[in-house]
PDB file of N, CA and C in Angstrom:
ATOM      1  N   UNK A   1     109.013 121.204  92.422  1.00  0.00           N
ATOM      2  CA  UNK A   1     109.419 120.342  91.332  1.00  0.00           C
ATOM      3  C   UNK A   1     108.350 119.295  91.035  1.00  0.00           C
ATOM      4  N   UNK A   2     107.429 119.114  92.119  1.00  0.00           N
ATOM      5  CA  UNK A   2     106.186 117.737  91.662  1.00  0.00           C
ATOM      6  C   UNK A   2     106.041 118.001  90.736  1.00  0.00           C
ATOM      7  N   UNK A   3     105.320 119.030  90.820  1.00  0.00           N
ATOM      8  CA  UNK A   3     103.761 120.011  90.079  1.00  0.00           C
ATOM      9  C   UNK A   3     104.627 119.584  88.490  1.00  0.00           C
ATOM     10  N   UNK A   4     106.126 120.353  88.112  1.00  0.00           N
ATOM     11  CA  UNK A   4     106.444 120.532  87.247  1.00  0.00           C
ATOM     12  C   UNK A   4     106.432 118.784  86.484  1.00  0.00           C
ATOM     13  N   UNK A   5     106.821 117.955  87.180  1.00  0.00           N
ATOM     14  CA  UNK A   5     106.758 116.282  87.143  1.00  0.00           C
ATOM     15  C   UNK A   5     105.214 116.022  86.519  1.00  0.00           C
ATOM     16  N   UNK A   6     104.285 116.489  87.671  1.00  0.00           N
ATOM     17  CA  UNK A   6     102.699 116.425  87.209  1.00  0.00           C
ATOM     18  C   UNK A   6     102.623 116.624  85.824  1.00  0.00           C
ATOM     19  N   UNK A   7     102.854 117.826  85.501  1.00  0.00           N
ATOM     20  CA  UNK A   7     102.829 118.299  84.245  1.00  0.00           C
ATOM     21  C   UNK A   7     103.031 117.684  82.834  1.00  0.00           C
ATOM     22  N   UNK A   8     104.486 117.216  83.737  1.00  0.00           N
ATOM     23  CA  UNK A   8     105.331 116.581  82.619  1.00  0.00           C
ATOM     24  C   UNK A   8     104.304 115.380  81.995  1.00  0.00           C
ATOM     25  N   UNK A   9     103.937 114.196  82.876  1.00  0.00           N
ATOM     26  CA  UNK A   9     103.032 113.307  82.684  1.00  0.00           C
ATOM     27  C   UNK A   9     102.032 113.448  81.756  1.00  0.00           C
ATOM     28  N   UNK A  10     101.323 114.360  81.626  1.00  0.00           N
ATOM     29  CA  UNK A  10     100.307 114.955  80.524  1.00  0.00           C
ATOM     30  C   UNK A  10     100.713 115.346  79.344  1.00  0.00           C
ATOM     31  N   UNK A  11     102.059 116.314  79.319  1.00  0.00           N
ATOM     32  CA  UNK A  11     102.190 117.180  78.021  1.00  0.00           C
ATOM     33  C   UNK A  11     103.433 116.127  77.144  1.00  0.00           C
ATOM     34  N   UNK A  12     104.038 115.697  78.110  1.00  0.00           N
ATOM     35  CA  UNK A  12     105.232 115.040  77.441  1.00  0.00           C
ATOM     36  C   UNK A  12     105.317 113.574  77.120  1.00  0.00           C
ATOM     37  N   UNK A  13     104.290 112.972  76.174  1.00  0.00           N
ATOM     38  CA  UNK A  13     103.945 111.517  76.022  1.00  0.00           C
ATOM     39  C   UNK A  13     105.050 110.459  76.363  1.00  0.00           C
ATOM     40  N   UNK A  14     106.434 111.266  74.955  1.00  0.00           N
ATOM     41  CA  UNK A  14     107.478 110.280  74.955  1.00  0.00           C
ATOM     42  C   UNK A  14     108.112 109.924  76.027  1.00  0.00           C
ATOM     43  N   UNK A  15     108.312 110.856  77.035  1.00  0.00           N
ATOM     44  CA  UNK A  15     109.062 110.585  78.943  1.00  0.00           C
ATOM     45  C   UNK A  15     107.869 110.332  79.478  1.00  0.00           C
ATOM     46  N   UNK A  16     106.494 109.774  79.345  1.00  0.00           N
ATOM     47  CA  UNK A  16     105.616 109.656  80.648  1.00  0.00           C
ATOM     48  C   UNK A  16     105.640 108.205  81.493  1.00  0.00           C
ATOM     49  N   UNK A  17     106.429 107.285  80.577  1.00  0.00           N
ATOM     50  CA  UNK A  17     106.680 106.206  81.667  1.00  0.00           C
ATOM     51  C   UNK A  17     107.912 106.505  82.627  1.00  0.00           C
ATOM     52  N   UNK A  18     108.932 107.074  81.865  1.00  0.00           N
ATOM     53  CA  UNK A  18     110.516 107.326  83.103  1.00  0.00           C
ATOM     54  C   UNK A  18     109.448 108.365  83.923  1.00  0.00           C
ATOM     55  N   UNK A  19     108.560 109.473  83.513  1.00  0.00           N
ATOM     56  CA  UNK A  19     108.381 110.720  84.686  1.00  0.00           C
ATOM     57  C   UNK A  19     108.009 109.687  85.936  1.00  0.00           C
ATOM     58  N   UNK A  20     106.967 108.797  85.604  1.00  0.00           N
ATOM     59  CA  UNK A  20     106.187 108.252  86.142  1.00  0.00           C
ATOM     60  C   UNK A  20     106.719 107.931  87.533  1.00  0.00           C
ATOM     61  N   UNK A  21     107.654 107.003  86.761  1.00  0.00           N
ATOM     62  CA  UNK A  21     108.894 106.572  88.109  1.00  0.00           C
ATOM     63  C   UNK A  21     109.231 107.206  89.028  1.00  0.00           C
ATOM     64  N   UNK A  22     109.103 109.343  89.251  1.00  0.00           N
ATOM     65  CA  UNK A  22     109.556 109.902  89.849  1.00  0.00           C
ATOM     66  C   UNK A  22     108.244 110.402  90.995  1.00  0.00           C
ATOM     67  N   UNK A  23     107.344 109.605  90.540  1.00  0.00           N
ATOM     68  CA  UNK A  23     106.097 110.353  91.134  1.00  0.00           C
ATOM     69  C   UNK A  23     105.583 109.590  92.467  1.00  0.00           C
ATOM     70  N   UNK A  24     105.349 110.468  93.551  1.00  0.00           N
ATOM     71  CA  UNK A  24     105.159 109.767  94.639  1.00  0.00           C
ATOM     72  C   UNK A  24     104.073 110.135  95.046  1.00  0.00           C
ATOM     73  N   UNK A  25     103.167 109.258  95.926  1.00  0.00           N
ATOM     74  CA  UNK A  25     101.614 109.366  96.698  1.00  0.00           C
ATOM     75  C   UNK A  25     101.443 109.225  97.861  1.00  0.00           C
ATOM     76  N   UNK A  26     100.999 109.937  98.610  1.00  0.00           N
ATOM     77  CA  UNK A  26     100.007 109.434  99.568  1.00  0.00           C
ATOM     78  C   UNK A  26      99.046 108.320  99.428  1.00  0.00           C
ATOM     79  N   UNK A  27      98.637 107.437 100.580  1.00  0.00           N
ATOM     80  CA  UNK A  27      97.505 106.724 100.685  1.00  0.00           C
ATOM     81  C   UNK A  27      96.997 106.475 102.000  1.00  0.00           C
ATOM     82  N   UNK A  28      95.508 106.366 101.457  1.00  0.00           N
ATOM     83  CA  UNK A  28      94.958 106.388 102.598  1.00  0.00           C
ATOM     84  C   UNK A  28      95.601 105.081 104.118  1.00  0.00           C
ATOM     85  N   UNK A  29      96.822 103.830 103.437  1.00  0.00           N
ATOM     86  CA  UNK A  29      97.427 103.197 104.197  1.00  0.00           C
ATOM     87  C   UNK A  29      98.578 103.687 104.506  1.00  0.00           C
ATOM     88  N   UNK A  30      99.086 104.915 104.633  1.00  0.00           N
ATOM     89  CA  UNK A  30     100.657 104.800 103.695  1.00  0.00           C
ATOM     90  C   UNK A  30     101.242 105.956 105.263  1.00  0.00           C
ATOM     91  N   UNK A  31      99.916 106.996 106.264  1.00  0.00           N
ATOM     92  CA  UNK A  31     100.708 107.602 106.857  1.00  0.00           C
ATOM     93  C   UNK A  31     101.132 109.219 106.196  1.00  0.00           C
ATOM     94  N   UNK A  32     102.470 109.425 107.145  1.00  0.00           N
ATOM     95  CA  UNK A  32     102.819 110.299 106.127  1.00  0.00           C
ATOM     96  C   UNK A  32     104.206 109.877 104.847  1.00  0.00           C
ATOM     97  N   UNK A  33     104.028 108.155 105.195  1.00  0.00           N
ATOM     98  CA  UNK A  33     105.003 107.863 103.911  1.00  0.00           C
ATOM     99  C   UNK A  33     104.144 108.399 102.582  1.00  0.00           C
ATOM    100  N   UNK A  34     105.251 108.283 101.407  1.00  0.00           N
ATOM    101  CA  UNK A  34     104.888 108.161  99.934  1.00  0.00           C
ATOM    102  C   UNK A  34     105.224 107.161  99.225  1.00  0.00           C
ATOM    103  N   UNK A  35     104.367 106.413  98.144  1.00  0.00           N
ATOM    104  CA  UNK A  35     104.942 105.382  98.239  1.00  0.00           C
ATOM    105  C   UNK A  35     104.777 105.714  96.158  1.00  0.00           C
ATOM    106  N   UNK A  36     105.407 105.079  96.071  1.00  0.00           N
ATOM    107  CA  UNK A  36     105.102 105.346  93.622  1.00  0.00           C
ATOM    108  C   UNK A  36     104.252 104.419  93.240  1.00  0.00           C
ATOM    109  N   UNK A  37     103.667 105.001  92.309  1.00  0.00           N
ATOM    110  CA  UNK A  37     102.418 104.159  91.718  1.00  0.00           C
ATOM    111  C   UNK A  37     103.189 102.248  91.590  1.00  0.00           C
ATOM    112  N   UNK A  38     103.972 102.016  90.934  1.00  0.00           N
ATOM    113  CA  UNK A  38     104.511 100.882  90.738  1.00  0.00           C
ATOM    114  C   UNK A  38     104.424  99.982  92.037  1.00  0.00           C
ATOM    115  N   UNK A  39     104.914 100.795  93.268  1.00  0.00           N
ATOM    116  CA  UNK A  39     104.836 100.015  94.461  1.00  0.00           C
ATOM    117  C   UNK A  39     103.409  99.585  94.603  1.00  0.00           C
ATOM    118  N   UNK A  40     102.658 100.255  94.974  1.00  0.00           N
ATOM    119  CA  UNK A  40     101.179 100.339  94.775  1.00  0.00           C
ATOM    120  C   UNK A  40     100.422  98.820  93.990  1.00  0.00           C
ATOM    121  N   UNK A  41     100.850  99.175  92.751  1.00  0.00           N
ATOM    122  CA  UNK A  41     100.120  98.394  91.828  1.00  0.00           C
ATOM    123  C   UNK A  41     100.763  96.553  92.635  1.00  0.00           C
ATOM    124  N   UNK A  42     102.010  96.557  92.760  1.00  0.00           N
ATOM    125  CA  UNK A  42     102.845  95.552  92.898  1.00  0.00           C
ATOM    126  C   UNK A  42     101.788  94.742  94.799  1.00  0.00           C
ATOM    127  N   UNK A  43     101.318  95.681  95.010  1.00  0.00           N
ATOM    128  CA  UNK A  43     100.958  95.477  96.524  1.00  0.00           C
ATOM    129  C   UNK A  43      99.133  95.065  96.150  1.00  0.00           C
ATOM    130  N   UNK A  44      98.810  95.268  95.279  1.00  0.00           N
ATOM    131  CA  UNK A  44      96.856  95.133  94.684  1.00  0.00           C
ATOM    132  C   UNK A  44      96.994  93.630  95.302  1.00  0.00           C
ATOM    133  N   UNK A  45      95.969  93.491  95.545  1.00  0.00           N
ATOM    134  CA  UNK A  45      95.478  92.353  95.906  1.00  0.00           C
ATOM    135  C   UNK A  45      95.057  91.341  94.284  1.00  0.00           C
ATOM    136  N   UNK A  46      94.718  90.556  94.397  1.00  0.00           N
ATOM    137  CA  UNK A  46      94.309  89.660  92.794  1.00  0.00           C
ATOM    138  C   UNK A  46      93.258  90.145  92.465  1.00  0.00           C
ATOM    139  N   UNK A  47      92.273  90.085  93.362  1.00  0.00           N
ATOM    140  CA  UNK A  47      90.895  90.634  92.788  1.00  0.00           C
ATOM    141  C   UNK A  47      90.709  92.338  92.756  1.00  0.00           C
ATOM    142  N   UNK A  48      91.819  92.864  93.105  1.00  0.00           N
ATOM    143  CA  UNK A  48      91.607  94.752  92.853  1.00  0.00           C
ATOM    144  C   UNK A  48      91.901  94.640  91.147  1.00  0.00           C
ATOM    145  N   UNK A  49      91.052  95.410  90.367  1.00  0.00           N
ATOM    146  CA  UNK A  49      90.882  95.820  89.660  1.00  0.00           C
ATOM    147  C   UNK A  49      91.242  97.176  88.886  1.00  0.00           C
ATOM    148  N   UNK A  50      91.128  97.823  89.847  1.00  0.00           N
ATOM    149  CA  UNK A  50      91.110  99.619  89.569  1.00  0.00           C
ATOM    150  C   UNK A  50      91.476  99.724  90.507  1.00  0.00           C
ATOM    151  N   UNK A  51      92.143 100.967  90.634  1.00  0.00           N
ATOM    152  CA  UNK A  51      92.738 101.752  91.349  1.00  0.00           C
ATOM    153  C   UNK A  51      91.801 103.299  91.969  1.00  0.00           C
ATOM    154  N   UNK A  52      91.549 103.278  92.936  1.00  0.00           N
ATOM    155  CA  UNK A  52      90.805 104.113  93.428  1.00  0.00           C
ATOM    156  C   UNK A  52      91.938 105.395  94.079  1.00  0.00           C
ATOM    157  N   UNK A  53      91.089 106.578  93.401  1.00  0.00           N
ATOM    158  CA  UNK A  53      91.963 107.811  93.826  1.00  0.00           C
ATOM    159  C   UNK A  53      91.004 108.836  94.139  1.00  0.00           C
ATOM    160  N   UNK A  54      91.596 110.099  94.762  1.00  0.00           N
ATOM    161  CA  UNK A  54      91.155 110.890  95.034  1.00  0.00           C
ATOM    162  C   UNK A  54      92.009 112.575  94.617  1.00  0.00           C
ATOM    163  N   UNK A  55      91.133 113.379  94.407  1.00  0.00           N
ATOM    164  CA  UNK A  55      92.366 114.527  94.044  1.00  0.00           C
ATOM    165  C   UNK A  55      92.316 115.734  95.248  1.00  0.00           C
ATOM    166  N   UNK A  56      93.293 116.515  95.282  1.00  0.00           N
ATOM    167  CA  UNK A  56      92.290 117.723  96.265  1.00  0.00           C
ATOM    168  C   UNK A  56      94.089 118.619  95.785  1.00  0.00           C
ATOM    169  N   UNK A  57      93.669 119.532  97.033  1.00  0.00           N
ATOM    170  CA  UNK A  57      94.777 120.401  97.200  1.00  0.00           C
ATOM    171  C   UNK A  57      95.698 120.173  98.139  1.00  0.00           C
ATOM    172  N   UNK A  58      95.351 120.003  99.051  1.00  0.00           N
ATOM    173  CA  UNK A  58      96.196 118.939 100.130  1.00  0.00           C
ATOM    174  C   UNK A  58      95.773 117.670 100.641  1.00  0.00           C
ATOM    175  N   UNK A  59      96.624 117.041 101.174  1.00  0.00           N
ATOM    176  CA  UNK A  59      96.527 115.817 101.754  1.00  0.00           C
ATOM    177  C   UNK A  59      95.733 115.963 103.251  1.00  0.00           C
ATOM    178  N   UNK A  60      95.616 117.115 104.074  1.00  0.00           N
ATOM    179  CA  UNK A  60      94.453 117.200 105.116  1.00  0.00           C
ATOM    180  C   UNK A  60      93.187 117.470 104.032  1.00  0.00           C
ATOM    181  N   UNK A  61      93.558 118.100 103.121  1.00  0.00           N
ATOM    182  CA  UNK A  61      91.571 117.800 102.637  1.00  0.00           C
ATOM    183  C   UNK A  61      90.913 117.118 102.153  1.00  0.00           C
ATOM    184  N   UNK A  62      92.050 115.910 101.643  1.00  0.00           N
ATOM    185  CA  UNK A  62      91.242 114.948 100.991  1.00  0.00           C
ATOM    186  C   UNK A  62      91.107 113.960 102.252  1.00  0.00           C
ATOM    187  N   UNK A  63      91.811 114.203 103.454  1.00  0.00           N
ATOM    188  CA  UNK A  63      91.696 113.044 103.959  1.00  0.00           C
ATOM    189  C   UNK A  63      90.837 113.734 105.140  1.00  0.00           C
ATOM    190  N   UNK A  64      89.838 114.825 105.253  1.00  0.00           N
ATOM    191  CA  UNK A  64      89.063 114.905 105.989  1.00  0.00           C
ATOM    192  C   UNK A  64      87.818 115.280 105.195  1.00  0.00           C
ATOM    193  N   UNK A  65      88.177 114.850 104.001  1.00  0.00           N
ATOM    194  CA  UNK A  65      86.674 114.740 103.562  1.00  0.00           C
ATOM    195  C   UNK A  65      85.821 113.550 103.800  1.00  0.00           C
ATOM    196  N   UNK A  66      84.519 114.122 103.885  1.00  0.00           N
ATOM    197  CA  UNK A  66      82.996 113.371 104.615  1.00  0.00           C
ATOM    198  C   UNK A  66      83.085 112.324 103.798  1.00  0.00           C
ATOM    199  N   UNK A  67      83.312 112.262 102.409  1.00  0.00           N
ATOM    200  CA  UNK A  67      83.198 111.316 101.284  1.00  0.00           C
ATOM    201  C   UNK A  67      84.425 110.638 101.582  1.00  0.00           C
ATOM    202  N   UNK A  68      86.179 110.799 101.388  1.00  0.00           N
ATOM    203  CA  UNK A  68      86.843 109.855 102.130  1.00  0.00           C
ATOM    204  C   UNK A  68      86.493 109.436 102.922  1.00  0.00           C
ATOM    205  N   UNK A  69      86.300 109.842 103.973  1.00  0.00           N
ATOM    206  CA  UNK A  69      86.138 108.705 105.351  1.00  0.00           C
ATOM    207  C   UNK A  69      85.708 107.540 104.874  1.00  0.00           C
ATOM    208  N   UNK A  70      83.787 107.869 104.569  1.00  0.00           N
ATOM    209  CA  UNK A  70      82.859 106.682 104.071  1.00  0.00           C
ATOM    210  C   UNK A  70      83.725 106.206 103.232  1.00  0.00           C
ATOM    211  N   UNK A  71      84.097 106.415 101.793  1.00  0.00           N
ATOM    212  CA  UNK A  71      85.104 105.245 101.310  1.00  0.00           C
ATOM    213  C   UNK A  71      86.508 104.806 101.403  1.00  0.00           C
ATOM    214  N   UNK A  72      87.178 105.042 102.599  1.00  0.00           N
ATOM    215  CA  UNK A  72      88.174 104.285 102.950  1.00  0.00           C
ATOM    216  C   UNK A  72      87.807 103.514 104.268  1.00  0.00           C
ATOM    217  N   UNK A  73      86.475 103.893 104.591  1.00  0.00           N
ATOM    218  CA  UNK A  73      85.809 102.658 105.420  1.00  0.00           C
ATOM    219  C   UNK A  73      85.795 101.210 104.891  1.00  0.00           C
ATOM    220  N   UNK A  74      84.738 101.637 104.000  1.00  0.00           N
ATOM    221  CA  UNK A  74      84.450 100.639 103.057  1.00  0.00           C
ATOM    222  C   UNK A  74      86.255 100.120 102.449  1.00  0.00           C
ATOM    223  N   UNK A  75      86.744 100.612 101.907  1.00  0.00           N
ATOM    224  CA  UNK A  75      87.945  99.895 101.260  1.00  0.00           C
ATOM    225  C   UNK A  75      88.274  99.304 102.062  1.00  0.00           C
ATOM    226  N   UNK A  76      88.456  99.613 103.221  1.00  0.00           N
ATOM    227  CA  UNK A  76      89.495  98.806 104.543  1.00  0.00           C
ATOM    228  C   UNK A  76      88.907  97.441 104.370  1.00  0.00           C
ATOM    229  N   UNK A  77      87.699  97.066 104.008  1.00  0.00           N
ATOM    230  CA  UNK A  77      87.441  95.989 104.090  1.00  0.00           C
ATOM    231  C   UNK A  77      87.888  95.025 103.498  1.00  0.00           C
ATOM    232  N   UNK A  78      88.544  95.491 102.718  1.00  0.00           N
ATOM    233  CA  UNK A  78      88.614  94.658 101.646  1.00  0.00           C
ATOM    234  C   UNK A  78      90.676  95.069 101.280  1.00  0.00           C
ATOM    235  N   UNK A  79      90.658  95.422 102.436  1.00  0.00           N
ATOM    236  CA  UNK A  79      92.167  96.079 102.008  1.00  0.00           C
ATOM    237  C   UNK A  79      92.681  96.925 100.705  1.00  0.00           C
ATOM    238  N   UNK A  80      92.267  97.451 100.770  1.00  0.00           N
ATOM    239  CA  UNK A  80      92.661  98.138  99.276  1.00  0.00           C
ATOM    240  C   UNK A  80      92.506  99.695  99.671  1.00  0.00           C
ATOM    241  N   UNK A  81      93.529 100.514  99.149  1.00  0.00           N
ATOM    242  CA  UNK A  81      94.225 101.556  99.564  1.00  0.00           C
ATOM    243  C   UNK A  81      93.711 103.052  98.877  1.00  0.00           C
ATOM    244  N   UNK A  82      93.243 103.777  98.992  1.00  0.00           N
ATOM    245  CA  UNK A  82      92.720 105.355  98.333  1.00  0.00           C
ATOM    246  C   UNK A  82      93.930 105.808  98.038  1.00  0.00           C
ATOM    247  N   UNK A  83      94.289 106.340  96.925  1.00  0.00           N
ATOM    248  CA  UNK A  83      95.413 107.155  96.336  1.00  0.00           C
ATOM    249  C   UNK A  83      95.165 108.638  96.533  1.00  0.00           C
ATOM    250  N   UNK A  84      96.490 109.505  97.408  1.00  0.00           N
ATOM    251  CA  UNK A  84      95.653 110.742  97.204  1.00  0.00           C
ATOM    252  C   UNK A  84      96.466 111.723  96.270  1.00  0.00           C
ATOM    253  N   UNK A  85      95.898 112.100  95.368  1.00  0.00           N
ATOM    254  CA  UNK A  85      96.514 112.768  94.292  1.00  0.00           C
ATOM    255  C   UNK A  85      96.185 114.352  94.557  1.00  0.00           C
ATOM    256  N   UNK A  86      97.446 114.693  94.829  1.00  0.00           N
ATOM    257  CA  UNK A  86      97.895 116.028  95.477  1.00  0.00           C
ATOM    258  C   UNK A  86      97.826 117.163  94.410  1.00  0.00           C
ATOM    259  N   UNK A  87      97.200 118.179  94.366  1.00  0.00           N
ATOM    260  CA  UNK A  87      97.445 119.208  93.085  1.00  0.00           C
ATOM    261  C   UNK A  87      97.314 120.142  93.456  1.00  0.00           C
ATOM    262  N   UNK A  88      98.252 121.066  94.343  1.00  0.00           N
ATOM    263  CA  UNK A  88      98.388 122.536  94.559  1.00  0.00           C
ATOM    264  C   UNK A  88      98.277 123.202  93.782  1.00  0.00           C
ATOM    265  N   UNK A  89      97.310 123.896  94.178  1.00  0.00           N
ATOM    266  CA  UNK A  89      97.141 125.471  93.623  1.00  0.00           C
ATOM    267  C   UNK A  89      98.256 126.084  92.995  1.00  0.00           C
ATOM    268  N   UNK A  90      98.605 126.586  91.933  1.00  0.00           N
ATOM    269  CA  UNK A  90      99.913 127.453  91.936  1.00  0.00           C
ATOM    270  C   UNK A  90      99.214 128.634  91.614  1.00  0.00           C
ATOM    271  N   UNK A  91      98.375 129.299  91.369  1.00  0.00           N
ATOM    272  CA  UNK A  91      97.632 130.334  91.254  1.00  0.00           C
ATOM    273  C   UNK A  91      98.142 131.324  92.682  1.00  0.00           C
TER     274      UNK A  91
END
């Protein structure tokens, strides 16, 4: 049902703020909780700006990639959280 949610977000303008609400993430702070973009944003620090994400196919590959590591090193510093945006294959 994500994927179909995912979807929704892109094709269906007029519902993309209610889909929104239904959509949950990983982060590089978060474990194996999920937490919704809204929580997220509500938790930024004053000076975060942007929102830093990442995409993959699963949540072990984005989070053992060579390039995550180095930048959720760096973020930790500064507390601020990598989003991991999950997009299975349905192929």
């Amino acid at each position: 049902m994500a994927n179909v949610v995912q979807l929704g977000i892109h094709e269906d303008s007029t519902n993309r703020k209610k889909l929104a609400d239904f959509l949950r993430f990983h982060s590089s702070q978060s474990g194996d909780e999920m937490t919704s973009l809204k929580d997220y944003v509500s938790r930024m620090k004053d000076n975060q700006k942007s929102i830093y994400f990442i995409t993959g196919e699963s949540k072990d590959a984005v989070e053992n990639s060579a390039f995550v590591e180095r930048l959720v090193l760096a973020l930790c510093l500064y507390r601020i959280a990598l989003f991991f945006f999950i997009l299975p294959s349905v192929l």
